[in-house]
N, C-alpha and C. Protein backbone atom coordinates (compact mmCIF):
# COMPACT_ATOMS: atom_id res chain seq x y z
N UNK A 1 -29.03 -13.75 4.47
CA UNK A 1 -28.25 -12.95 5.40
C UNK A 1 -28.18 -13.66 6.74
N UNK A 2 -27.02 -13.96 7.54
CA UNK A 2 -26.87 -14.35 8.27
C UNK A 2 -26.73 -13.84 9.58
N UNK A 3 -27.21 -13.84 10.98
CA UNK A 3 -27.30 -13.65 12.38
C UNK A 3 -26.48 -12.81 12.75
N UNK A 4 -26.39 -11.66 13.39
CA UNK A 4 -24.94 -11.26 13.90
C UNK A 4 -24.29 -12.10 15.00
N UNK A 5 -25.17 -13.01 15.79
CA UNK A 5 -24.52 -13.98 17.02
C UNK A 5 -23.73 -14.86 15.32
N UNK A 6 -24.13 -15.48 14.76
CA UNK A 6 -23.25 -16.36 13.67
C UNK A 6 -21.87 -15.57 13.43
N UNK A 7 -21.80 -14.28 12.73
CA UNK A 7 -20.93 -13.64 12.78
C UNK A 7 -20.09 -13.41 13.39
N UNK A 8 -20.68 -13.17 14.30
CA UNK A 8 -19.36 -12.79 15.55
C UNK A 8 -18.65 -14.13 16.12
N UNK A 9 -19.79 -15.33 15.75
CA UNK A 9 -18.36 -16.69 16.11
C UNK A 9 -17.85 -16.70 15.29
N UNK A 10 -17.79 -16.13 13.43
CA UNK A 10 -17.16 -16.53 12.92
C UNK A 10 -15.70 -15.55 13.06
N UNK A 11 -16.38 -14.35 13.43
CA UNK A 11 -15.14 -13.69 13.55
C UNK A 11 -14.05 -13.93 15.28
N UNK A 12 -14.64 -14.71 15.76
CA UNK A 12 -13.60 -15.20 17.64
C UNK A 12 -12.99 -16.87 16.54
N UNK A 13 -13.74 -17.09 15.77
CA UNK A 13 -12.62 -18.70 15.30
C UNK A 13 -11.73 -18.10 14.33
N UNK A 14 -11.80 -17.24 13.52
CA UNK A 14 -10.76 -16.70 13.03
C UNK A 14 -9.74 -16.23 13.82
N UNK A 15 -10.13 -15.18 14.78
CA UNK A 15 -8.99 -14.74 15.54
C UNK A 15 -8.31 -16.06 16.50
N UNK A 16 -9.13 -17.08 16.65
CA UNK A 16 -8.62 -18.30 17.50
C UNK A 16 -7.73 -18.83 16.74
N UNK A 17 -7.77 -19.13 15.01
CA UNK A 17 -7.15 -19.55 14.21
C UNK A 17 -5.73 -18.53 14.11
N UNK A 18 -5.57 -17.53 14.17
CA UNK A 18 -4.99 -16.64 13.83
C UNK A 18 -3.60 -16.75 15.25
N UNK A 19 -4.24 -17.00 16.62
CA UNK A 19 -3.19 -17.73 17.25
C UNK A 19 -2.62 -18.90 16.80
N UNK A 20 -3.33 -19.91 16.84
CA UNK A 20 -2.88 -21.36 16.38
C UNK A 20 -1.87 -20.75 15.11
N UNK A 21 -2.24 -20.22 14.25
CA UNK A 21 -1.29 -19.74 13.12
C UNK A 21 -0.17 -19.15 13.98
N UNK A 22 -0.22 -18.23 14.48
CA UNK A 22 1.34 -17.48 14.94
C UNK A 22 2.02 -18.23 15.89
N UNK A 23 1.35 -18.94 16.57
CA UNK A 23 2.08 -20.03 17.47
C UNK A 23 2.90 -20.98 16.78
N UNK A 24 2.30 -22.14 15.60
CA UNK A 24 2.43 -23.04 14.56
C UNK A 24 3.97 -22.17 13.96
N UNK A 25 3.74 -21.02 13.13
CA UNK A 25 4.60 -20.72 12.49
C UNK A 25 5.81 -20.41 13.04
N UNK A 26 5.84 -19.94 14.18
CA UNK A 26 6.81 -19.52 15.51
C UNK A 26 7.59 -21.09 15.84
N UNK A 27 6.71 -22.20 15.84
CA UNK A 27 6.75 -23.53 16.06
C UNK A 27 7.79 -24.19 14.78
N UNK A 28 7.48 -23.76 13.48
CA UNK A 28 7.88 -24.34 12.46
C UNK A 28 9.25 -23.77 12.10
N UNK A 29 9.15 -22.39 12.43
CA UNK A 29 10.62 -21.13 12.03
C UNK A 29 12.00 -21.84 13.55
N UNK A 30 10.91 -22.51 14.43
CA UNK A 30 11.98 -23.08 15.10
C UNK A 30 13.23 -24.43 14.65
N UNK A 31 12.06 -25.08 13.98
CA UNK A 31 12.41 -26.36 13.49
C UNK A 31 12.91 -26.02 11.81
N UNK A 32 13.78 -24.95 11.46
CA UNK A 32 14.27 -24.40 10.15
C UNK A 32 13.15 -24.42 9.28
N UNK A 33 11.61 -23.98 9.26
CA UNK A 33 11.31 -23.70 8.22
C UNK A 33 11.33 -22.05 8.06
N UNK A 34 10.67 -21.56 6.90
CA UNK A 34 10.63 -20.35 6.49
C UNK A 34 9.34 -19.62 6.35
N UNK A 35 9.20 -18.47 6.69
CA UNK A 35 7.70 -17.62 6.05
C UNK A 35 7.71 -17.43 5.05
N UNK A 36 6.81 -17.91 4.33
CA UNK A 36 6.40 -17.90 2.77
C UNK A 36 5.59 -16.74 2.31
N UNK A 37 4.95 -16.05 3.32
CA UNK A 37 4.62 -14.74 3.23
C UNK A 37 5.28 -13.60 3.05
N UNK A 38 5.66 -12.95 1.72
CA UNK A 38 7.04 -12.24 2.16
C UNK A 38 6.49 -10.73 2.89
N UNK A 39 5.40 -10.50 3.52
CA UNK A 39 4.86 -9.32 3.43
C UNK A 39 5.28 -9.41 5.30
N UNK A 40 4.90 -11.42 6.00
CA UNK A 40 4.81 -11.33 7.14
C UNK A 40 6.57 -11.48 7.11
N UNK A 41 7.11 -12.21 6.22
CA UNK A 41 8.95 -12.42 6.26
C UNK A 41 9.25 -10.76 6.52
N UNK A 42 8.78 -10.07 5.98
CA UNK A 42 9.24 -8.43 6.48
C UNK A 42 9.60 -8.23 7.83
N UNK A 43 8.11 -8.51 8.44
CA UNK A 43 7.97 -8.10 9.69
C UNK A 43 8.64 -9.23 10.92
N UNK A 44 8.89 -10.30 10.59
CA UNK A 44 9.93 -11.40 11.30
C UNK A 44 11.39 -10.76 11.08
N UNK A 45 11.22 -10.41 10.45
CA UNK A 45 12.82 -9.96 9.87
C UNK A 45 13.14 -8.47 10.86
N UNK A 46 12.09 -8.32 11.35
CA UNK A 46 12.26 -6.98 12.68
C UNK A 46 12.31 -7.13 13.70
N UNK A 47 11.62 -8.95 13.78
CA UNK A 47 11.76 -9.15 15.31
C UNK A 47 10.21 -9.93 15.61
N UNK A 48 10.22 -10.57 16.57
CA UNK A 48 9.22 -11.43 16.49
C UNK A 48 8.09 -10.94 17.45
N UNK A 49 8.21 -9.69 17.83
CA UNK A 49 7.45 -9.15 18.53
C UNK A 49 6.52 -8.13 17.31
N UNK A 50 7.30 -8.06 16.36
CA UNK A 50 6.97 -7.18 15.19
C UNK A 50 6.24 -8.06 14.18
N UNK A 51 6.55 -9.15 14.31
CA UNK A 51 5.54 -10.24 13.24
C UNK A 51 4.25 -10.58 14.26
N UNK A 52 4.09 -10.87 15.63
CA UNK A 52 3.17 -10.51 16.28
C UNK A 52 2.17 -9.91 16.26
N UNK A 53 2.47 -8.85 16.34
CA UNK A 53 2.10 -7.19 16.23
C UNK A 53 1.34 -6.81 14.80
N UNK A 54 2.10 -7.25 13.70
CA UNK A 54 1.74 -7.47 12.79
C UNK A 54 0.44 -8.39 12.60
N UNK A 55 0.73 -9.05 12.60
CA UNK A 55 -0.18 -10.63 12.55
C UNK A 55 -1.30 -10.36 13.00
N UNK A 56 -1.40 -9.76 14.12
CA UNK A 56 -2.65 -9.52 14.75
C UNK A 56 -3.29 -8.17 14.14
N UNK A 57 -2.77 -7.18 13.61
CA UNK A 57 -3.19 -5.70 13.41
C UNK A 57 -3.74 -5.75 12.10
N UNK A 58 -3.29 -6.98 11.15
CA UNK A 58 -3.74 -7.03 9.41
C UNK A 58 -4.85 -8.04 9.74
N UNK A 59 -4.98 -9.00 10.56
CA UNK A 59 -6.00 -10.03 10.46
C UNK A 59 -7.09 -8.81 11.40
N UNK A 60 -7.02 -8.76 12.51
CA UNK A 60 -8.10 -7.95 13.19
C UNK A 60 -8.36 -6.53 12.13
N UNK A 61 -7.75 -6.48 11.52
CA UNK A 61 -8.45 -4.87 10.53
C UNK A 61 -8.96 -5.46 9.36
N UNK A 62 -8.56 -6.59 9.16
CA UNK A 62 -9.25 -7.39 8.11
C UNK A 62 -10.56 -7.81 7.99
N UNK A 63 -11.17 -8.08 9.20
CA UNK A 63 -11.94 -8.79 9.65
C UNK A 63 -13.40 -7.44 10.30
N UNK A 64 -12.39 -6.32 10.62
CA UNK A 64 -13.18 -5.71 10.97
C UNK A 64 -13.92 -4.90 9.51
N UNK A 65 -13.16 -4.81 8.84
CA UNK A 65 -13.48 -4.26 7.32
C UNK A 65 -14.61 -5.49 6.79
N UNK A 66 -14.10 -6.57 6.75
CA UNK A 66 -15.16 -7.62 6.40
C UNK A 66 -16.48 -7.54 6.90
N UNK A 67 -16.28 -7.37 8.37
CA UNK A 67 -17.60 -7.63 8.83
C UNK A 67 -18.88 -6.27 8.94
N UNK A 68 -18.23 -4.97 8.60
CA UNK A 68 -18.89 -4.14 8.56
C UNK A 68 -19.26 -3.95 7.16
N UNK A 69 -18.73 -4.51 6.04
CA UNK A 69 -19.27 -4.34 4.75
C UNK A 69 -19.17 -5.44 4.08
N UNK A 70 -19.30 -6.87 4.24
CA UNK A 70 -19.02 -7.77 3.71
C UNK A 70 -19.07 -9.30 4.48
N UNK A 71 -19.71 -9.19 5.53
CA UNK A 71 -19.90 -10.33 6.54
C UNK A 71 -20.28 -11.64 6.29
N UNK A 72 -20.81 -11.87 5.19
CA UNK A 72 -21.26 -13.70 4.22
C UNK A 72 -19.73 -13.83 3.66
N UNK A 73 -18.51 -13.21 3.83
CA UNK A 73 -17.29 -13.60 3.29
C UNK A 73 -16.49 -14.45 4.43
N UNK A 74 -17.05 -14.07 5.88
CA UNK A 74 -16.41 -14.60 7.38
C UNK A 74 -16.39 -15.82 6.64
N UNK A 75 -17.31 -17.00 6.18
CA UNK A 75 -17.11 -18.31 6.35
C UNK A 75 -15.90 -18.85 5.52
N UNK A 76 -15.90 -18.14 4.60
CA UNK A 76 -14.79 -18.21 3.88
C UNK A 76 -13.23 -18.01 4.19
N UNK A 77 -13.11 -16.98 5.71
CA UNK A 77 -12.14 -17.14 5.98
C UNK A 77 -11.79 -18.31 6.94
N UNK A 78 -12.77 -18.59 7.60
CA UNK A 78 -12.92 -19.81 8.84
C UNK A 78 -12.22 -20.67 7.96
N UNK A 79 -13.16 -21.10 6.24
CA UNK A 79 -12.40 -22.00 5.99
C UNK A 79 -10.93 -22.02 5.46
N UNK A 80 -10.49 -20.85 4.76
CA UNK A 80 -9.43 -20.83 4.26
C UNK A 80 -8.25 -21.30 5.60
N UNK A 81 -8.35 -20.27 6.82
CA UNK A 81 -7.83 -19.77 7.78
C UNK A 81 -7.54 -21.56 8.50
N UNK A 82 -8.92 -22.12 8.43
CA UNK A 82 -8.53 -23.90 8.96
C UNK A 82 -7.72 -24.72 8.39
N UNK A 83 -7.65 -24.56 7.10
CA UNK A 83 -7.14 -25.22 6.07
C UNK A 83 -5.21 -24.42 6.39
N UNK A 84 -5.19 -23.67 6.36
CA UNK A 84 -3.84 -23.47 6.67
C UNK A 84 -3.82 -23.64 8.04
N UNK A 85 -3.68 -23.57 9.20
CA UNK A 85 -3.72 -23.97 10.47
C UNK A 85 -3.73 -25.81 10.21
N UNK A 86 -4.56 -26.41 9.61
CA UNK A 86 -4.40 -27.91 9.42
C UNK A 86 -3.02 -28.15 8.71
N UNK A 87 -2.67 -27.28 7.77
CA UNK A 87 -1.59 -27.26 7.00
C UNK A 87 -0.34 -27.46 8.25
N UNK A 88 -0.21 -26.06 8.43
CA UNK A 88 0.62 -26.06 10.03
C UNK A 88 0.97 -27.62 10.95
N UNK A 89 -0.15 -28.02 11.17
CA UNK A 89 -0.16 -29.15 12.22
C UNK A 89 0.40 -30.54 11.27
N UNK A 90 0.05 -30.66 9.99
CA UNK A 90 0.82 -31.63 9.66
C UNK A 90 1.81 -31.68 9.61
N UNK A 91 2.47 -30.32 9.00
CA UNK A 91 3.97 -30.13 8.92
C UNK A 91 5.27 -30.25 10.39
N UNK A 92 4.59 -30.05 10.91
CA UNK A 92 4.58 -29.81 11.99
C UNK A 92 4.41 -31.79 13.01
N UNK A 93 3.63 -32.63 12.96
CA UNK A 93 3.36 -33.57 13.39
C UNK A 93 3.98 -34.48 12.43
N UNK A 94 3.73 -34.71 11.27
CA UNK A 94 3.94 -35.38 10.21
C UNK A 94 5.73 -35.29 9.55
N UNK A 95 5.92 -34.05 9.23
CA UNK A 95 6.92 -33.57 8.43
C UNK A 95 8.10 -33.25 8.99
N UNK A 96 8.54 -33.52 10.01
CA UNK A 96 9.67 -33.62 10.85
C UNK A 96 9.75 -32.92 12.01
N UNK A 97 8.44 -32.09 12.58
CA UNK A 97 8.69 -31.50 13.80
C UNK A 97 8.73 -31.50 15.03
């Protein structure tokens, strides 16, 4: 079982990741790509104050559900959550942006 100080960084680099993500994707939808999420394509499709809004209200309730019953799963999102954010930046640096 792990620290609640551990926890709680894992849950501020997620939400840090979770900008870099909405920024990146905001970044990429500029340069003609698309949301592959069709759940977040919903909420872009209302307005980008609404994919925002979104973005932040499913990851922060996510996280808060995680960490009150399930907190050895945080590292798992750090990593998933990096791994797409790295995704982002290549496409993005690399892939024509």
């Amino acid at each position: 079982m792990g620290s609640r100080r551990a926890y709680m960084a894992m849950v501020t680099a997620i939400i840090i990741l979770n900008i870099f993500d909405v920024g990146n994707t905001l970044h990429i939808l500029n340069y003609g790509g698309s949301e592959v999420n069709p759940i977040m394509d919903h909420f872009l499709s209302m307005g980008v104050a609404h994919f925002i809004l979104a973005k932040f209200a499913l990851v922060c309730g996510g996280l808060i559900i995680i960490y009150r019953h399930a907190p050895h799963f945080l590292k798992w999102g750090v990593l998933l959550y990096s791994g797409i954010v790295v995704y982002q930046f290549w496409i993005l640096f690399f892939a024509g942006g």
